[in-house]
PDB file of N, CA and C in Angstrom:
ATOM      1  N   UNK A   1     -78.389 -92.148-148.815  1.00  0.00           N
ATOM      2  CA  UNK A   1     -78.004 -90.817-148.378  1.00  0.00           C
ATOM      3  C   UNK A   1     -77.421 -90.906-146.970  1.00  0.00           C
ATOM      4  N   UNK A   2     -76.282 -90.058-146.642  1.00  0.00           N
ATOM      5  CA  UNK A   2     -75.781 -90.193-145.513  1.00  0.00           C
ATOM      6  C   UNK A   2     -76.097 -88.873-144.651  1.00  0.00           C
ATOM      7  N   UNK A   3     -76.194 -89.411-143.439  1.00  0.00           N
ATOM      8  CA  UNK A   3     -76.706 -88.259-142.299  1.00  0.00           C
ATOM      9  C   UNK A   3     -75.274 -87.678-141.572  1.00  0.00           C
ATOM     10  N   UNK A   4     -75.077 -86.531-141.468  1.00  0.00           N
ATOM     11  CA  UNK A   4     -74.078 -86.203-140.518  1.00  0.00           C
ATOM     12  C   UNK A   4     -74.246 -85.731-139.329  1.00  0.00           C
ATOM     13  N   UNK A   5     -73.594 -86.106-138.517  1.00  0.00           N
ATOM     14  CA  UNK A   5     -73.945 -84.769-137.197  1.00  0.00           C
ATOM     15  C   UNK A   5     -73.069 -83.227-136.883  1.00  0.00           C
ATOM     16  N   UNK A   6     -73.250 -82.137-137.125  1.00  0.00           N
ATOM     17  CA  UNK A   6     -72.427 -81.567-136.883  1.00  0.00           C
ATOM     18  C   UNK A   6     -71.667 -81.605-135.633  1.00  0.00           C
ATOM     19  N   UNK A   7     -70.622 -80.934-136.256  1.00  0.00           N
ATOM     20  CA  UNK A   7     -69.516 -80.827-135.452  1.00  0.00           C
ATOM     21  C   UNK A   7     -69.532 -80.924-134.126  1.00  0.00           C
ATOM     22  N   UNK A   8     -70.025 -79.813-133.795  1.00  0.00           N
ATOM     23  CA  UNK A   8     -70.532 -79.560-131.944  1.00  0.00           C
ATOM     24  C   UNK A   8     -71.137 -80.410-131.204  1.00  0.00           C
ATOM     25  N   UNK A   9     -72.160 -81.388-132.172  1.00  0.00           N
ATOM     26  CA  UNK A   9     -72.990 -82.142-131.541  1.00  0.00           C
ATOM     27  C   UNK A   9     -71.955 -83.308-131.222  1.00  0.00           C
ATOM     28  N   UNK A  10     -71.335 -83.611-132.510  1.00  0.00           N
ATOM     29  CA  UNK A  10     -70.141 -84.531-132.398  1.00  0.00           C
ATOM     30  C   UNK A  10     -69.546 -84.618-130.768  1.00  0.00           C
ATOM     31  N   UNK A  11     -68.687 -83.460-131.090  1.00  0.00           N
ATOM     32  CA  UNK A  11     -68.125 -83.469-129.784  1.00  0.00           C
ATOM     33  C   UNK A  11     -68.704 -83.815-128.462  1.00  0.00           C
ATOM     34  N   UNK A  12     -69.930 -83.525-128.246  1.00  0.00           N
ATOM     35  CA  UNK A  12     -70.531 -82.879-127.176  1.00  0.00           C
ATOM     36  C   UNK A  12     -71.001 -85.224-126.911  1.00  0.00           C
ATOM     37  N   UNK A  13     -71.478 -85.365-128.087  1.00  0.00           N
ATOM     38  CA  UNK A  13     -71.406 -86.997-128.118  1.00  0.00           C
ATOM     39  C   UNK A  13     -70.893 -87.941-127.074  1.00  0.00           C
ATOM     40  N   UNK A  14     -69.360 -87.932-128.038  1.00  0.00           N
ATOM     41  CA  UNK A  14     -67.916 -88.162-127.637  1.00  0.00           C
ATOM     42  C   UNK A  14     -67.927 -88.147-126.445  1.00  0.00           C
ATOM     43  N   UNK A  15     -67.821 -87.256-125.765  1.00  0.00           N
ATOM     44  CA  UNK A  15     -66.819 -86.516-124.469  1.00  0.00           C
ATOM     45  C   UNK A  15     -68.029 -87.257-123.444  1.00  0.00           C
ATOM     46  N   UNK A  16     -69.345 -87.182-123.803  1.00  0.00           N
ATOM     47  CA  UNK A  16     -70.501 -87.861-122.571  1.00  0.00           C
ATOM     48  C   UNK A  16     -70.320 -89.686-122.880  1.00  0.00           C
ATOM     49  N   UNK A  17     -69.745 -90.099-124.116  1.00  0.00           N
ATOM     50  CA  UNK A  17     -69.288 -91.146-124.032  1.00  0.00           C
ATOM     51  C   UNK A  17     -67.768 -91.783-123.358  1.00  0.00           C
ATOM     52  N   UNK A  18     -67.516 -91.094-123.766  1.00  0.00           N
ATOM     53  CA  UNK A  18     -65.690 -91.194-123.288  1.00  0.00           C
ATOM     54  C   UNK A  18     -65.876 -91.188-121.796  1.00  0.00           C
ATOM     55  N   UNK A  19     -66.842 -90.067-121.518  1.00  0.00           N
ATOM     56  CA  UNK A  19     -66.554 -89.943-120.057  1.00  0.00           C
ATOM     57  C   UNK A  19     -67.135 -90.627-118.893  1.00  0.00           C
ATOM     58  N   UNK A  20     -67.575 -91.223-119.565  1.00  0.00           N
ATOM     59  CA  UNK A  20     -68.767 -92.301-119.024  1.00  0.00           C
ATOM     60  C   UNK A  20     -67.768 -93.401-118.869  1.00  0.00           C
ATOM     61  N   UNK A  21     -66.797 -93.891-119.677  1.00  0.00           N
ATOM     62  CA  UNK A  21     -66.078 -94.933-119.320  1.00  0.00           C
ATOM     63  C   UNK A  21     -64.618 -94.616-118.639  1.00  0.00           C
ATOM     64  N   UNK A  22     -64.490 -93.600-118.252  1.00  0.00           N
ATOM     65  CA  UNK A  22     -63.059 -93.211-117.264  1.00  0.00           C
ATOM     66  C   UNK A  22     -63.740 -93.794-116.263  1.00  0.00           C
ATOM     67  N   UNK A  23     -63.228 -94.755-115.199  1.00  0.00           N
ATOM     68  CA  UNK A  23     -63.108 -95.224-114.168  1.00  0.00           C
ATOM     69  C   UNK A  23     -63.040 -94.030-113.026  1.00  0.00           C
ATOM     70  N   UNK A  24     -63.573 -93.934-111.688  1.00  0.00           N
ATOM     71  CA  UNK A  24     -63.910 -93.005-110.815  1.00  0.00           C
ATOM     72  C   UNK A  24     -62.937 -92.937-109.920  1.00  0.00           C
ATOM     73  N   UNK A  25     -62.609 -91.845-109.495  1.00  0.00           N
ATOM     74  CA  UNK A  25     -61.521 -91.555-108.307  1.00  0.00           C
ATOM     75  C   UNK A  25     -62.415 -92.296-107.302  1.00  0.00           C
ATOM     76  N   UNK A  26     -61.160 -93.092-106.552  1.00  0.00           N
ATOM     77  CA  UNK A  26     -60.825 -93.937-105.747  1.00  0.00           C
ATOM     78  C   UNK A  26     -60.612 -93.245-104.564  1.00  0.00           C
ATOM     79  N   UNK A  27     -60.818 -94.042-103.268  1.00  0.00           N
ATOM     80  CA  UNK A  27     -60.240 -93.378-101.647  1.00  0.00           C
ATOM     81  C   UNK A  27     -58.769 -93.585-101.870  1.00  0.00           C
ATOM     82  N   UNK A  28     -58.015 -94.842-102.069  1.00  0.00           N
ATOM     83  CA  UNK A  28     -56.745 -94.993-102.628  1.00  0.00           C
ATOM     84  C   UNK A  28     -56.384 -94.037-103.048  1.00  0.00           C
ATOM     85  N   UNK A  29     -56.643 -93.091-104.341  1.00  0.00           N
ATOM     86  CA  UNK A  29     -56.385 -92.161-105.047  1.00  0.00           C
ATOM     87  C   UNK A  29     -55.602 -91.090-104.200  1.00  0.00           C
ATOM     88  N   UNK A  30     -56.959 -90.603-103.452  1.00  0.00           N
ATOM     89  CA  UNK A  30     -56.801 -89.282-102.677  1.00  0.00           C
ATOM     90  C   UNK A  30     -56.044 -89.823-101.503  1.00  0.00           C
ATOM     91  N   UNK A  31     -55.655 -90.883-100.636  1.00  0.00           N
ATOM     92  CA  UNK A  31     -54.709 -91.863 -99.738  1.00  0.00           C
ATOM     93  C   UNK A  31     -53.609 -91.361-100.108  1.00  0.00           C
ATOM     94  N   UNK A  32     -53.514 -91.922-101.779  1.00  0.00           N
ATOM     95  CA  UNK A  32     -51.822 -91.634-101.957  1.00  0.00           C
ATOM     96  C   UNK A  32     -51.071 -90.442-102.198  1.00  0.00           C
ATOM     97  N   UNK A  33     -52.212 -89.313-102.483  1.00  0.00           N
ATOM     98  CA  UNK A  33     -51.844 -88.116-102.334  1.00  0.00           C
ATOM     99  C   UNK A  33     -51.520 -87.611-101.206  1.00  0.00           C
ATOM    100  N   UNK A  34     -52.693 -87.614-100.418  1.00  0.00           N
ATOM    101  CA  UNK A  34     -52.797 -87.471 -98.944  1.00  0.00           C
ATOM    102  C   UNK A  34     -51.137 -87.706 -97.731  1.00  0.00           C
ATOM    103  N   UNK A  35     -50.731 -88.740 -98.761  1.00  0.00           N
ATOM    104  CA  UNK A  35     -49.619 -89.691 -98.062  1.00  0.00           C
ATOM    105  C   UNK A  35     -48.387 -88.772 -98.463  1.00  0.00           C
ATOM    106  N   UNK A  36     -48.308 -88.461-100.067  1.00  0.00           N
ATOM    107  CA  UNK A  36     -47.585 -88.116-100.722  1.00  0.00           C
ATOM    108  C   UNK A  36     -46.816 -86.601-100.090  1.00  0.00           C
ATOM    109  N   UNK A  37     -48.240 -85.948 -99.975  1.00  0.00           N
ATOM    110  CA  UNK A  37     -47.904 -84.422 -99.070  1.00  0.00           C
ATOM    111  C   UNK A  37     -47.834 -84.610 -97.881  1.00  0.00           C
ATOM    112  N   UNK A  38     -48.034 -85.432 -97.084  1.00  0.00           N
ATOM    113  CA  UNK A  38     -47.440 -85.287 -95.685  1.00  0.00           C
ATOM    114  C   UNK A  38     -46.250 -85.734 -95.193  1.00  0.00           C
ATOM    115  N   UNK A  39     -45.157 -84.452 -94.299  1.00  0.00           N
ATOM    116  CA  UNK A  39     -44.134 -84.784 -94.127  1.00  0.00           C
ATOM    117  C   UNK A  39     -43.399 -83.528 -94.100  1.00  0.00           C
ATOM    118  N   UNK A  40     -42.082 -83.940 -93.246  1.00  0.00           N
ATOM    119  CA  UNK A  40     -41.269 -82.692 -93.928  1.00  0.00           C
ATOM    120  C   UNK A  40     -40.213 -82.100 -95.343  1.00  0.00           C
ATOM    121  N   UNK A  41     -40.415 -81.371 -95.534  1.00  0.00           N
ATOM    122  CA  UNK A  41     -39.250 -81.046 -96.378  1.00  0.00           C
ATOM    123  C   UNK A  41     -38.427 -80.083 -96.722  1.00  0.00           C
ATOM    124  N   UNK A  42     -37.408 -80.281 -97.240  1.00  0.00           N
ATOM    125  CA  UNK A  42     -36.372 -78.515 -97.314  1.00  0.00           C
ATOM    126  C   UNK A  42     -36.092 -78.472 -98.570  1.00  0.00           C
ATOM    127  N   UNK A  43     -35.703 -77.055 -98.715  1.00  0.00           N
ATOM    128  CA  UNK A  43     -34.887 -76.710-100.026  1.00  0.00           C
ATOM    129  C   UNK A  43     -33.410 -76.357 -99.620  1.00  0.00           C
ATOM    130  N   UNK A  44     -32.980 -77.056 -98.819  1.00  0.00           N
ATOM    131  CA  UNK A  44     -31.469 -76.646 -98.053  1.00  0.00           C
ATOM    132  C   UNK A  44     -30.782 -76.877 -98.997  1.00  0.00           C
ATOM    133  N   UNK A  45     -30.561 -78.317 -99.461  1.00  0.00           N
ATOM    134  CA  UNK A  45     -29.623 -78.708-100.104  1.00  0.00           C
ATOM    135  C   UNK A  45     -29.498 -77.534-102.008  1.00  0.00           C
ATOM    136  N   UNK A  46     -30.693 -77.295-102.188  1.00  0.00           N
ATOM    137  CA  UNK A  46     -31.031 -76.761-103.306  1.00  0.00           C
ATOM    138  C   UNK A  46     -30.294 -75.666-103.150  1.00  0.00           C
ATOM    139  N   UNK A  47     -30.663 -74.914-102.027  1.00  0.00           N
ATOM    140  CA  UNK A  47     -29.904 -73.628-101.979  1.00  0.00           C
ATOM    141  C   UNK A  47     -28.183 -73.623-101.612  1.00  0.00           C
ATOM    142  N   UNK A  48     -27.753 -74.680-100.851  1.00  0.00           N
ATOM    143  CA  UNK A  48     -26.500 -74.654-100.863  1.00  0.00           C
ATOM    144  C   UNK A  48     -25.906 -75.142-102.492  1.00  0.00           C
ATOM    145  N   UNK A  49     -26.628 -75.305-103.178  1.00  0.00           N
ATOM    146  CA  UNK A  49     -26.060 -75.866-104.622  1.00  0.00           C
ATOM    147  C   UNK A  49     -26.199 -74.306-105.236  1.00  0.00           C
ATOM    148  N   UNK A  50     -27.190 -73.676-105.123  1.00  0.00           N
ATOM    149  CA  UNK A  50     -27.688 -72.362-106.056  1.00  0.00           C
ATOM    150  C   UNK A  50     -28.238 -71.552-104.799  1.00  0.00           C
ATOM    151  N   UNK A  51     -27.723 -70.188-104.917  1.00  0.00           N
ATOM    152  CA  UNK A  51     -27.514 -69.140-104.164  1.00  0.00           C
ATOM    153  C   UNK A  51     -28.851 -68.417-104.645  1.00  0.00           C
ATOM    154  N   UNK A  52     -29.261 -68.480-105.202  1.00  0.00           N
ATOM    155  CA  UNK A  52     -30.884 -67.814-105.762  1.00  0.00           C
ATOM    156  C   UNK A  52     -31.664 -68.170-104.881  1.00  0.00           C
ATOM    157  N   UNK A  53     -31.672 -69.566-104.385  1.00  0.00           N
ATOM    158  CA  UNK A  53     -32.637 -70.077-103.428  1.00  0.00           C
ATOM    159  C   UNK A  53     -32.275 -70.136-102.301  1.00  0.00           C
ATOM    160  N   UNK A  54     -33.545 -69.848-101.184  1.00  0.00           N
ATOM    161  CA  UNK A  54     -33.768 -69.683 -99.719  1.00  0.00           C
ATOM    162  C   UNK A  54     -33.513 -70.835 -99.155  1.00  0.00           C
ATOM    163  N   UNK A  55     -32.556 -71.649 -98.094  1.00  0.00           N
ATOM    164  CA  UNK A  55     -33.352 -72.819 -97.236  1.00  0.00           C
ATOM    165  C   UNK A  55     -34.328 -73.007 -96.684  1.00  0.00           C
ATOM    166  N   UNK A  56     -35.481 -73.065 -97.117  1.00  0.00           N
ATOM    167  CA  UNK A  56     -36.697 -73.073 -96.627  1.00  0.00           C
ATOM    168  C   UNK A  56     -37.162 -74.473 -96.244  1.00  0.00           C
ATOM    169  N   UNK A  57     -37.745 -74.825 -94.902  1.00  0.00           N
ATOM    170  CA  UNK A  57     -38.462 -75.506 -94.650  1.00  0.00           C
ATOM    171  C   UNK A  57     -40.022 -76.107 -94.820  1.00  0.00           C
ATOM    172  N   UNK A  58     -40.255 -77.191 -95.083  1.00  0.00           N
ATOM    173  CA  UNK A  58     -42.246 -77.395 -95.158  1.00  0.00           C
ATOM    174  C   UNK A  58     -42.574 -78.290 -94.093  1.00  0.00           C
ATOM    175  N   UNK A  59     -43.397 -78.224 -93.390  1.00  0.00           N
ATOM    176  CA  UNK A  59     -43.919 -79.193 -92.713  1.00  0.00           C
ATOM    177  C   UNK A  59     -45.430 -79.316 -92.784  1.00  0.00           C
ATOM    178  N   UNK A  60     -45.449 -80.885 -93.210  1.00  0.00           N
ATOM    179  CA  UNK A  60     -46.994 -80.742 -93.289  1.00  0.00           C
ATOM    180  C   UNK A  60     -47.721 -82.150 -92.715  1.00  0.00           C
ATOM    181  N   UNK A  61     -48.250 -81.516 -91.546  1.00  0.00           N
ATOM    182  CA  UNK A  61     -49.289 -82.657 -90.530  1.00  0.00           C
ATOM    183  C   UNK A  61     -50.216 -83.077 -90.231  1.00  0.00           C
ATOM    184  N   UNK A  62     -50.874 -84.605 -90.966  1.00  0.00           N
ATOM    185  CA  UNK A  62     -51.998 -84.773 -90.474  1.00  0.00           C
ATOM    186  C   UNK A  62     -52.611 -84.774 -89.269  1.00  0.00           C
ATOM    187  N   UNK A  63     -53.699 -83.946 -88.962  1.00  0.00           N
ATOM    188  CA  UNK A  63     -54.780 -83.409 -88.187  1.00  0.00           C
ATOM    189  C   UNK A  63     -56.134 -83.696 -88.279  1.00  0.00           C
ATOM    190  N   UNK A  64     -57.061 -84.013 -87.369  1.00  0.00           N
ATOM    191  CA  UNK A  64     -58.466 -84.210 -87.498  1.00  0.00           C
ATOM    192  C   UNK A  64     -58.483 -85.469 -88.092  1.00  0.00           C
ATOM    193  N   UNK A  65     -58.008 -86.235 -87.777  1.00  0.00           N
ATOM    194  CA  UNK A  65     -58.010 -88.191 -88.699  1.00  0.00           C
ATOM    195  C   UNK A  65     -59.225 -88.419 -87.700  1.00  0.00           C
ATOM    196  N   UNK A  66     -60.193 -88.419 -86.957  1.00  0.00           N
ATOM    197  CA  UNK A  66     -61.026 -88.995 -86.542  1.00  0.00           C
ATOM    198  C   UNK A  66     -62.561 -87.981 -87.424  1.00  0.00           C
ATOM    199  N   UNK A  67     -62.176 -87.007 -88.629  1.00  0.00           N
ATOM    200  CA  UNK A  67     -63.233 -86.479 -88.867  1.00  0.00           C
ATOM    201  C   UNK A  67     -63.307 -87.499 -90.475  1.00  0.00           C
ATOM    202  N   UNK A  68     -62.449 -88.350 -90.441  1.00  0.00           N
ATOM    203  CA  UNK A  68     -62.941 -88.755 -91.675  1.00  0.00           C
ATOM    204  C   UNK A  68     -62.779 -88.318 -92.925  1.00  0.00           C
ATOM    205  N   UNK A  69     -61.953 -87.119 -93.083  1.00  0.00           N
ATOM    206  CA  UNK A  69     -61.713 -86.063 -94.359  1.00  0.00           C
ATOM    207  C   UNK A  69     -60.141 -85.905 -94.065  1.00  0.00           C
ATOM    208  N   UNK A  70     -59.555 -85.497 -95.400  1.00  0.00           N
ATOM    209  CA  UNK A  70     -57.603 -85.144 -94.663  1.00  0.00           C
ATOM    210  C   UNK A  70     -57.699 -84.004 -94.820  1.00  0.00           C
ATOM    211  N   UNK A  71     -57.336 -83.516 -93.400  1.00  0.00           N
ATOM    212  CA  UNK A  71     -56.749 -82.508 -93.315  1.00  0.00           C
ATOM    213  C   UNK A  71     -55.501 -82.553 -93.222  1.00  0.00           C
ATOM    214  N   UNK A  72     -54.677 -81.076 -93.476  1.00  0.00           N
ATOM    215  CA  UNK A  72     -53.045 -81.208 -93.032  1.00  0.00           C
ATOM    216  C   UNK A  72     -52.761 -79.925 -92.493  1.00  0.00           C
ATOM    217  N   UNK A  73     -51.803 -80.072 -91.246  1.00  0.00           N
ATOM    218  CA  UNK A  73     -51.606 -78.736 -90.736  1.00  0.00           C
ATOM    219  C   UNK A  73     -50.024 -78.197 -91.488  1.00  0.00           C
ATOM    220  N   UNK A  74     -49.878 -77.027 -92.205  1.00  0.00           N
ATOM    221  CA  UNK A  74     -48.907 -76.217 -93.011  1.00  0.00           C
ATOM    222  C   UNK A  74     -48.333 -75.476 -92.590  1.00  0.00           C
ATOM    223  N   UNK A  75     -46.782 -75.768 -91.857  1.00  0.00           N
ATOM    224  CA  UNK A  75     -45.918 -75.043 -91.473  1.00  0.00           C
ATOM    225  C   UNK A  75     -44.647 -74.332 -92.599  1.00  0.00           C
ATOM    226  N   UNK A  76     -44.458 -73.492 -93.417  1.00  0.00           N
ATOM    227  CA  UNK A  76     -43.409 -73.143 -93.801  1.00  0.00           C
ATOM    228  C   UNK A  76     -42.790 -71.388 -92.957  1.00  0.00           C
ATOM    229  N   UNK A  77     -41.117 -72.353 -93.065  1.00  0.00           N
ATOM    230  CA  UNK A  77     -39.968 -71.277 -92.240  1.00  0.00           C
ATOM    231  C   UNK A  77     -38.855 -71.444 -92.688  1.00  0.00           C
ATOM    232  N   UNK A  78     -38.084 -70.138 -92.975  1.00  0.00           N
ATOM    233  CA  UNK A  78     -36.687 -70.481 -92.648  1.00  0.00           C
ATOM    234  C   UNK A  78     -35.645 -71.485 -91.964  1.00  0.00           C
ATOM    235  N   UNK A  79     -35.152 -72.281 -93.119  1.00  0.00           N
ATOM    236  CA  UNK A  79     -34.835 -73.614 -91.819  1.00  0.00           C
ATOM    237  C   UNK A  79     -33.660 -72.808 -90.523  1.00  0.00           C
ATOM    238  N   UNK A  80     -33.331 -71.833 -90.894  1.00  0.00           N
ATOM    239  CA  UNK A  80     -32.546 -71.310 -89.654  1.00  0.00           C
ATOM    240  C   UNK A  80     -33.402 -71.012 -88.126  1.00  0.00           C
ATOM    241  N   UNK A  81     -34.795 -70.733 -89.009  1.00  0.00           N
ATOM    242  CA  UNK A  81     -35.701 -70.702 -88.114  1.00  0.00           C
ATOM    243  C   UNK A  81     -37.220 -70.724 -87.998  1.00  0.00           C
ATOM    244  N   UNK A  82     -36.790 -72.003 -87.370  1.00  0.00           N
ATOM    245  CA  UNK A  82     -37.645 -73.138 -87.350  1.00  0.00           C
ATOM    246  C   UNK A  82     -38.817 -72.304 -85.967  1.00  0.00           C
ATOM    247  N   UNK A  83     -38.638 -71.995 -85.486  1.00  0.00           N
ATOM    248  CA  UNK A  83     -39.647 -71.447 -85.189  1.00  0.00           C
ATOM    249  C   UNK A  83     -40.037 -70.246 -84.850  1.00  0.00           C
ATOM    250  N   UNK A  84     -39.723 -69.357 -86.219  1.00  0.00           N
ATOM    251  CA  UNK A  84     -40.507 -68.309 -86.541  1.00  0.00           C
ATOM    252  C   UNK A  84     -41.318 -68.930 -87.984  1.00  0.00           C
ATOM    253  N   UNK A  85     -42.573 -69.779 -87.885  1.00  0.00           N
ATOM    254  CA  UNK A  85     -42.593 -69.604 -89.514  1.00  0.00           C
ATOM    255  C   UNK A  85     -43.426 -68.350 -89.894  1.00  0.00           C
ATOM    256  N   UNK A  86     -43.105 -68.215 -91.299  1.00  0.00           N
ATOM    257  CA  UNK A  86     -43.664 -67.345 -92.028  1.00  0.00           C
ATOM    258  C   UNK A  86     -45.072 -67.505 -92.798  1.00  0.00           C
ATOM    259  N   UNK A  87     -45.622 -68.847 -92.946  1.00  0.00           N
ATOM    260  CA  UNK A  87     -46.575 -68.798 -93.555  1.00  0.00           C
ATOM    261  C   UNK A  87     -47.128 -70.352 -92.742  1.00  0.00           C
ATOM    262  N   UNK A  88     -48.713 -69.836 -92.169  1.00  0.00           N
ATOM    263  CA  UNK A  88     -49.044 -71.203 -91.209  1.00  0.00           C
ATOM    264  C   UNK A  88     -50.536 -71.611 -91.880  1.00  0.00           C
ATOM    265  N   UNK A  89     -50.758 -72.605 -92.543  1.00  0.00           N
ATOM    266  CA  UNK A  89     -52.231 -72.866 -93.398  1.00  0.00           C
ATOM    267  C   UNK A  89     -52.756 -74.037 -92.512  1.00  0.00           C
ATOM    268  N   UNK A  90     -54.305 -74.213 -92.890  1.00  0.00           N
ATOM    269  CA  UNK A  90     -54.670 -75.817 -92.419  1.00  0.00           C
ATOM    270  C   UNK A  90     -55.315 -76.076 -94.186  1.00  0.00           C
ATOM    271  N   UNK A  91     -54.966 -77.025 -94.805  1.00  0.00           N
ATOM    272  CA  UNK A  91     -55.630 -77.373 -95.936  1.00  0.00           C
ATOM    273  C   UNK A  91     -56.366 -78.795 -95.683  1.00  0.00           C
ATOM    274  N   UNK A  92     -57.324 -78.687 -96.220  1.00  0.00           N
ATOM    275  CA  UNK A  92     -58.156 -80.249 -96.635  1.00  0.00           C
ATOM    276  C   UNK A  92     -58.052 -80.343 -98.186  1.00  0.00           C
ATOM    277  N   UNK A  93     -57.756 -81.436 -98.233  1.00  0.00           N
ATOM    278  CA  UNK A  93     -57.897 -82.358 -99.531  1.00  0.00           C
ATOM    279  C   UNK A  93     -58.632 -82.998 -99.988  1.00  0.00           C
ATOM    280  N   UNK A  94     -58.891 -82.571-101.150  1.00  0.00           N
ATOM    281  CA  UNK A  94     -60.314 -83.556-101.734  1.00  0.00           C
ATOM    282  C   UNK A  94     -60.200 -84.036-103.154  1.00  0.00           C
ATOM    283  N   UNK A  95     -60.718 -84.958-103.578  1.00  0.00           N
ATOM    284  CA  UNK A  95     -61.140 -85.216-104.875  1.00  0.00           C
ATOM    285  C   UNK A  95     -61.805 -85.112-105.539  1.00  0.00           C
ATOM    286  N   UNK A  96     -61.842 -84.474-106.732  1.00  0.00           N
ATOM    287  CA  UNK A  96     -62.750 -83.892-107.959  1.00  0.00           C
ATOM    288  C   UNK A  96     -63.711 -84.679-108.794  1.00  0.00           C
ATOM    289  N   UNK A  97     -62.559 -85.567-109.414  1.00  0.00           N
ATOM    290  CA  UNK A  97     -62.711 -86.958-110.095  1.00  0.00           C
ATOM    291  C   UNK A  97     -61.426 -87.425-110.386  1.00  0.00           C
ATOM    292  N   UNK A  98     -61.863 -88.527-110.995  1.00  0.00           N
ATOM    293  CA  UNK A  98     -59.845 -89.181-111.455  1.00  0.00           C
ATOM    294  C   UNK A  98     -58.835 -88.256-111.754  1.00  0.00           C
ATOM    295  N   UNK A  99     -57.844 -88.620-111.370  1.00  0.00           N
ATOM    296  CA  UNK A  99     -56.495 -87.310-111.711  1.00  0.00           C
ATOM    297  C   UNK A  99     -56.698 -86.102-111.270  1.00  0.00           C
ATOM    298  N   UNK A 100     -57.877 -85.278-110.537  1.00  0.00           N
ATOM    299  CA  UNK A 100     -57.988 -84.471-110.576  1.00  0.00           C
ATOM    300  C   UNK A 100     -58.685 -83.737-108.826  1.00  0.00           C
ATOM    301  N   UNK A 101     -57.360 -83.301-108.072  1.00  0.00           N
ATOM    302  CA  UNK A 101     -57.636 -83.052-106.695  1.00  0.00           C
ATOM    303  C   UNK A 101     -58.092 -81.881-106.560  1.00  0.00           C
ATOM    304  N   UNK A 102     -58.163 -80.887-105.261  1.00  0.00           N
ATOM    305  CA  UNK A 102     -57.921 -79.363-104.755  1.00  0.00           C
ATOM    306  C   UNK A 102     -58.097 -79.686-103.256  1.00  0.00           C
ATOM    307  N   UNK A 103     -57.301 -78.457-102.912  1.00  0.00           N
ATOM    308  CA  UNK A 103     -56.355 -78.425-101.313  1.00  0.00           C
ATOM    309  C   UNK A 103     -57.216 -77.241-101.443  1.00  0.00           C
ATOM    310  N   UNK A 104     -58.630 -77.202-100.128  1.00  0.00           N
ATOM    311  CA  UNK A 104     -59.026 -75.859 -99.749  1.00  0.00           C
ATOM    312  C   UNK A 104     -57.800 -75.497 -98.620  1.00  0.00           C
ATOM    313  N   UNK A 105     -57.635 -74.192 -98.793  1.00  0.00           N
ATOM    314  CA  UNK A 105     -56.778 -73.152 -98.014  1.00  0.00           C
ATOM    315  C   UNK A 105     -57.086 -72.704 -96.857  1.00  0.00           C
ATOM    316  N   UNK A 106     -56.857 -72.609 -95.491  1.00  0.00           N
ATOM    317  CA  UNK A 106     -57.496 -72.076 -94.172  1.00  0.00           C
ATOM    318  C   UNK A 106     -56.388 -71.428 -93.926  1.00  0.00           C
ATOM    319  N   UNK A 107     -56.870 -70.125 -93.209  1.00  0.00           N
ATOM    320  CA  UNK A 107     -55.933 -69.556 -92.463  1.00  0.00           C
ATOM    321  C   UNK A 107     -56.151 -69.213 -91.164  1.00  0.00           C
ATOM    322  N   UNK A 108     -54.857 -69.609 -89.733  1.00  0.00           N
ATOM    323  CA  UNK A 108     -55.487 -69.332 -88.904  1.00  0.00           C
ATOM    324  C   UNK A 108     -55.367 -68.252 -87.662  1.00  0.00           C
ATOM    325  N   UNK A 109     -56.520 -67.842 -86.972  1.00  0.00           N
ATOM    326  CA  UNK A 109     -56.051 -66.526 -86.294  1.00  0.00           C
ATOM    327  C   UNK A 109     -55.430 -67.006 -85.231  1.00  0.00           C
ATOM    328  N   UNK A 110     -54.723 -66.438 -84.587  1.00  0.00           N
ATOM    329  CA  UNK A 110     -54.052 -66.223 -83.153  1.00  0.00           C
ATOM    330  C   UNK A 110     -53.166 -67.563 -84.059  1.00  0.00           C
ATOM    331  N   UNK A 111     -52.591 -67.553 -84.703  1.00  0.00           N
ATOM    332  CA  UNK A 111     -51.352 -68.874 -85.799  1.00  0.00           C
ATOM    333  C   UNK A 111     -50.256 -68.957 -84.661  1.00  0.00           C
ATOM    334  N   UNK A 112     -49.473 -67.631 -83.752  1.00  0.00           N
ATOM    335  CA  UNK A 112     -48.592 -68.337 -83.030  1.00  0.00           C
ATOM    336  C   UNK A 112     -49.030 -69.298 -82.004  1.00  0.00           C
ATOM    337  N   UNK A 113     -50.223 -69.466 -81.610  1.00  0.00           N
ATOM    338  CA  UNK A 113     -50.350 -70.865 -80.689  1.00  0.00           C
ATOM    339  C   UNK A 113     -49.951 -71.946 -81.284  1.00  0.00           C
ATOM    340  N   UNK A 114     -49.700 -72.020 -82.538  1.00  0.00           N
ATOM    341  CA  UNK A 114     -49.910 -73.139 -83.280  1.00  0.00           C
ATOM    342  C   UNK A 114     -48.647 -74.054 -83.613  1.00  0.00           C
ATOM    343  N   UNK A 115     -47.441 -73.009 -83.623  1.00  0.00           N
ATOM    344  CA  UNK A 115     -45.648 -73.281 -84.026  1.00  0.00           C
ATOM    345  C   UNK A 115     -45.843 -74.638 -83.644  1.00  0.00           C
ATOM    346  N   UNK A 116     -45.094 -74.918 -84.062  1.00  0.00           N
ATOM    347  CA  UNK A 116     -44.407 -76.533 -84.121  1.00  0.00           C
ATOM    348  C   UNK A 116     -45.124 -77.499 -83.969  1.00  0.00           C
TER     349      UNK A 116
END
């Protein structure tokens, strides 16, 4: 006679097996992300191709490297003007597990000390 397991249990099996053998997010991991988002960038060229889009500027700067965690400081502006921006964040980056990051959001008061 054969035993089955239902379905649910099945699954529920599986997934604590499977997941048991995914390999663990790495400092590397979150490094190359870390690396990946910092820097500047525009949508200039985008918008001189297509008129729908803004030239918008990003700038994004690592900050706090002696706390051991990445932070990045988040400048986006009009690249005409570069220093009025419109939207000023500090995010930290973290890792979840493999493949899988989140950027907490800060916002900060008195932000015009902060331009450039």
């Amino acid at each position: 006679m054969k035993t089955y397991l239902p379905v649910s249990l099945l699954s529920v099996f599986l997934a604590v097996i499977l997941g048991s053998c995914q390999p663990d997010l790495t400092s590397a991991d979150l490094d190359q992300l870390y690396t990946t988002m910092s820097g500047s960038f525009s949508s200039e060229q985008q918008a001189e191709a297509d008129s729908t889009y803004y030239p918008i500027s990003l700038h994004m700067y690592p900050i706090w490297p002696e706390s051991g965690e990445r932070w990045l400081y988040v400048e986006q502006a009009m690249v005409s003007e570069q220093d009025k921006p419109y939207r000023q964040r500090v995010y930290k980056i973290e890792g979840i597990e493999l493949n899988r990051f989140q950027s907490i959001v800060y916002t900060l008061e008195n932000d015009s000390l902060f331009v450039g």
